[in-house]
N, C-alpha and C. Protein backbone atom coordinates (compact mmCIF):
# COMPACT_ATOMS: atom_id res chain seq x y z
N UNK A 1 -0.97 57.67 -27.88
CA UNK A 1 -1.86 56.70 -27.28
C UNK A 1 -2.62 57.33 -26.11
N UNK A 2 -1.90 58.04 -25.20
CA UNK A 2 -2.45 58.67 -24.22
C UNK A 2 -3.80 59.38 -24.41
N UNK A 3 -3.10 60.64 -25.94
CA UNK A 3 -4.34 61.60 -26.05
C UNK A 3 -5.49 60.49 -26.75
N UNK A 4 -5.30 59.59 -27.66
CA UNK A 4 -6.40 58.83 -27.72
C UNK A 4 -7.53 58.62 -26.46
N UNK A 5 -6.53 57.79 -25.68
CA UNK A 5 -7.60 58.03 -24.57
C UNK A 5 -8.46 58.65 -23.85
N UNK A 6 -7.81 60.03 -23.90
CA UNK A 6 -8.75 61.24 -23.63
C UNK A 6 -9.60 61.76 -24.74
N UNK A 7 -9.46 61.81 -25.69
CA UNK A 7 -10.52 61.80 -26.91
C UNK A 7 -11.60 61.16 -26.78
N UNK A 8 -11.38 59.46 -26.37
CA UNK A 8 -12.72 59.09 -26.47
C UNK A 8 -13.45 58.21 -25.27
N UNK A 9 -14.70 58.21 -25.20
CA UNK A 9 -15.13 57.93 -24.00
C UNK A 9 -14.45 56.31 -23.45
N UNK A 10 -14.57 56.24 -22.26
CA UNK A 10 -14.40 54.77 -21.55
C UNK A 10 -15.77 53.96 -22.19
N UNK A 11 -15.27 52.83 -22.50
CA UNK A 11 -16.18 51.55 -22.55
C UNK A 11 -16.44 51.25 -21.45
N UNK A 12 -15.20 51.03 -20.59
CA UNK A 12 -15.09 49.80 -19.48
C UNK A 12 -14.89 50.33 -17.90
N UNK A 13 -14.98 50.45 -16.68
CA UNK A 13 -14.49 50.90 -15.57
C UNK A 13 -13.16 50.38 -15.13
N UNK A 14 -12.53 50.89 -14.20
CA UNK A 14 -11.05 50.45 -13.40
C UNK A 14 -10.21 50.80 -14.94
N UNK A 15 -10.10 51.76 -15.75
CA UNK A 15 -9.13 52.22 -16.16
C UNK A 15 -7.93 53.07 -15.64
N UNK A 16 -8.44 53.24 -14.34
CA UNK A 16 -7.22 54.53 -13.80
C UNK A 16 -6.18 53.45 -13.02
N UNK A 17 -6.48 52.00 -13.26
CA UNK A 17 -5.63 51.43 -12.83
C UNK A 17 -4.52 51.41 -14.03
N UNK A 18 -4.81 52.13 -14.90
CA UNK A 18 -3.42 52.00 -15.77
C UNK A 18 -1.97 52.94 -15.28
N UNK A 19 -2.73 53.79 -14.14
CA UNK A 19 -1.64 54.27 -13.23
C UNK A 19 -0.85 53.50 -12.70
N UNK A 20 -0.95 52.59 -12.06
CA UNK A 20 -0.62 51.40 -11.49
C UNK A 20 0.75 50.66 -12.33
N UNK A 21 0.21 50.62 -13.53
CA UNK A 21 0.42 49.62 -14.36
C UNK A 21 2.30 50.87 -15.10
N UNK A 22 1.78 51.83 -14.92
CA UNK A 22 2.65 52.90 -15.93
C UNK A 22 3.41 52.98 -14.29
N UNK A 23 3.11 53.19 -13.27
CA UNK A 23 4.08 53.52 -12.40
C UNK A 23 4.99 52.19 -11.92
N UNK A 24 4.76 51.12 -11.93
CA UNK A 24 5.48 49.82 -11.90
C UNK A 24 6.69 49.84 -12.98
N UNK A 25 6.20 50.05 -14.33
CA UNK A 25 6.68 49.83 -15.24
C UNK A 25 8.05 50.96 -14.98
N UNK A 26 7.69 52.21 -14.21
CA UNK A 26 8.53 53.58 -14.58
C UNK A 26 9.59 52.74 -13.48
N UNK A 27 8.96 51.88 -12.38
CA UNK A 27 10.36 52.00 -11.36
C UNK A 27 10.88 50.97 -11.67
N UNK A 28 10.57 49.98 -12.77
CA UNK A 28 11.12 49.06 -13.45
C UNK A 28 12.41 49.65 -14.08
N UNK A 29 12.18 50.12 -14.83
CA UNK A 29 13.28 51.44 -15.57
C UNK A 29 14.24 51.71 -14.92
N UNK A 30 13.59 52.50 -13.48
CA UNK A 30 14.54 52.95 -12.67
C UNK A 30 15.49 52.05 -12.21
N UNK A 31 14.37 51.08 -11.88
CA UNK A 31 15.77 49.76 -11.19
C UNK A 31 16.83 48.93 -11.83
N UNK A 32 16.53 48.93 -13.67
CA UNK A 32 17.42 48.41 -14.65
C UNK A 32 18.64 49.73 -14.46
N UNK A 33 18.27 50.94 -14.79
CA UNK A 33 19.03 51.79 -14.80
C UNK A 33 19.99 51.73 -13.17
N UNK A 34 20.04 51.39 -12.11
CA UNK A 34 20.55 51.57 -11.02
C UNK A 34 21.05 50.42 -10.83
N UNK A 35 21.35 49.16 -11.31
CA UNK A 35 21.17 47.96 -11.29
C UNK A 35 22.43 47.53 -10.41
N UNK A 36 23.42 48.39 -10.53
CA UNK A 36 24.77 48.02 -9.72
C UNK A 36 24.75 48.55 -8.27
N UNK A 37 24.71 49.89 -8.34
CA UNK A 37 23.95 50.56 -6.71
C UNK A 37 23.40 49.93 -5.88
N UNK A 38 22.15 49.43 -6.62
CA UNK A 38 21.35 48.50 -5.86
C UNK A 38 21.68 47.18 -5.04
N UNK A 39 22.55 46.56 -6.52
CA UNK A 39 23.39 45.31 -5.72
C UNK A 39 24.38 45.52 -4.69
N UNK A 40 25.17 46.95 -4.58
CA UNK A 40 25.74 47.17 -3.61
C UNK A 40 25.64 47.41 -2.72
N UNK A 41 23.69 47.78 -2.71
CA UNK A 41 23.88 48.58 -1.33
C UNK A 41 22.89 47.35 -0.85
N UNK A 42 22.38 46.36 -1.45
CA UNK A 42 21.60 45.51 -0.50
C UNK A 42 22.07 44.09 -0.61
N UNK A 43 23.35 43.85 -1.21
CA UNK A 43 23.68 42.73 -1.48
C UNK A 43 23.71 41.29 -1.57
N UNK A 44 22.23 41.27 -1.52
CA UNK A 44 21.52 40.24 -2.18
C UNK A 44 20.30 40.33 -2.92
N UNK A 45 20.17 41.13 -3.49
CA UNK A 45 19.41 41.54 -5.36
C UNK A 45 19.89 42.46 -5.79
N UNK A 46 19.41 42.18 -7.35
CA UNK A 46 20.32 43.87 -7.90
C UNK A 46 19.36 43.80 -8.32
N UNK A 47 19.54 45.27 -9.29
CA UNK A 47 18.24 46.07 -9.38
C UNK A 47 17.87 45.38 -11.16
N UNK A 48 18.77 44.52 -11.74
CA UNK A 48 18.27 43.52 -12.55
C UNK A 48 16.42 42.73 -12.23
N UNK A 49 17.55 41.82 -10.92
CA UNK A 49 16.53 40.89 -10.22
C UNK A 49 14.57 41.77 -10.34
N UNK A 50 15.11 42.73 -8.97
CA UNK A 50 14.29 43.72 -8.82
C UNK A 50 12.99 43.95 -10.13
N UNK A 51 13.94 44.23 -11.14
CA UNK A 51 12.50 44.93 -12.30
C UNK A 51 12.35 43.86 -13.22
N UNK A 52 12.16 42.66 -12.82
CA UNK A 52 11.47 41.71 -13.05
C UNK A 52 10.37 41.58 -12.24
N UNK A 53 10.66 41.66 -10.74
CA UNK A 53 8.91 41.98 -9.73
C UNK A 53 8.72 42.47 -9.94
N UNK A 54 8.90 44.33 -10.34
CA UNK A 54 8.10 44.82 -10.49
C UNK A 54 7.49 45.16 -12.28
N UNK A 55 8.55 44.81 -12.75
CA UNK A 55 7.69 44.20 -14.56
C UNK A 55 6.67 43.52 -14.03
N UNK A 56 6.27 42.61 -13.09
CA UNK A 56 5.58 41.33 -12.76
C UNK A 56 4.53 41.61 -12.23
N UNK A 57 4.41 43.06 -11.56
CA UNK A 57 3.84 43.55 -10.63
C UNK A 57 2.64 44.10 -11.44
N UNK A 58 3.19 44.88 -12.39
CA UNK A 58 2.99 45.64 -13.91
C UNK A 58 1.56 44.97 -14.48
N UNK A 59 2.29 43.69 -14.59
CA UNK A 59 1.37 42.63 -15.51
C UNK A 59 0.37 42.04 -14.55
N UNK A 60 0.89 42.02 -13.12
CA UNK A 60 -0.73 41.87 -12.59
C UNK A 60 -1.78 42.14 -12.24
N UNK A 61 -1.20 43.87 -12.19
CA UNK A 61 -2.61 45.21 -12.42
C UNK A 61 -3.20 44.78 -13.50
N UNK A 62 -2.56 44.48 -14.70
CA UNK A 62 -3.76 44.35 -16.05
C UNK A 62 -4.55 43.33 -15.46
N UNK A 63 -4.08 42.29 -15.51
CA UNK A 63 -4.20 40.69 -14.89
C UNK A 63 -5.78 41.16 -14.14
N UNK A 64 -5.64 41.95 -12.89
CA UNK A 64 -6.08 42.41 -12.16
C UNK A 64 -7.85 42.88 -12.66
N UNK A 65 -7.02 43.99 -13.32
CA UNK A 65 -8.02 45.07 -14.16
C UNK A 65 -9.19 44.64 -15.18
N UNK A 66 -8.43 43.49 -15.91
CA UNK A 66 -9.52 42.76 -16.95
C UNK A 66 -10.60 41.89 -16.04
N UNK A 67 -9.71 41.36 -15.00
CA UNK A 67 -10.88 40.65 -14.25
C UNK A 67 -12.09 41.10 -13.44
N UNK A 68 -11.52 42.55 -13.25
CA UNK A 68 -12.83 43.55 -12.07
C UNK A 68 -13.44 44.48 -13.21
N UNK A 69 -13.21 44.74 -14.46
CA UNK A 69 -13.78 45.63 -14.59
C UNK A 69 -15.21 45.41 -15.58
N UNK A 70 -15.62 46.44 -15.68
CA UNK A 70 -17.24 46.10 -16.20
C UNK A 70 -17.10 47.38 -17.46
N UNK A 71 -18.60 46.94 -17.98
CA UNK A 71 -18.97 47.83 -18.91
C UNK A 71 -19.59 49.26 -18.45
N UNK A 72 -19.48 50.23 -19.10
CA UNK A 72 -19.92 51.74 -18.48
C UNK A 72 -21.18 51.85 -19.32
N UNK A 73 -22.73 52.19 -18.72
CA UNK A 73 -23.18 51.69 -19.05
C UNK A 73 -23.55 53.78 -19.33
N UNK A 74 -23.96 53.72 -20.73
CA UNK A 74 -23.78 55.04 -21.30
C UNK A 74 -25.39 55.57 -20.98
N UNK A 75 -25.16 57.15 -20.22
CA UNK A 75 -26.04 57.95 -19.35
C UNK A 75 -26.38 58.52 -20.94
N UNK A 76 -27.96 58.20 -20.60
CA UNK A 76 -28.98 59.67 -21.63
C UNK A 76 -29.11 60.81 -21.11
């Protein structure tokens, strides 16, 4: 999917917010994976709770992204 993207041109602008969107998602991961640590060391959320905001967080860059971005308007 990635190299797709680089293959072919942008339609639309504010795509590099899919950084955003892939780095939320990665510490989502992280925080399912740590999920007990977490509850221990701050003991009131675990890292369950946690990667649900930032799953949430995830979904409001797109949220975000569809609403600001425009068409690229193709240079002769």
């Amino acid at each position: 999917m990635i190299l797709l993207a680089f293959l072919f041109p942008r339609r639309y602008t504010r795509t590099s917010d899919f950084a955003f969107v892939i780095g939320f998602y990665a510490l989502a991961k992280a925080l399912e994976l740590y999920d007990r640590p977490i509850f221990t060391a701050l003991h009131f959320a675990s890292g369950h709770t946690l990667k649900h905001l930032s799953a949430a967080a995830a979904g409001f860059c797109i949220l975000r992204m569809l609403e600001k971005r425009k068409p690229v308007v193709a240079e002769l």
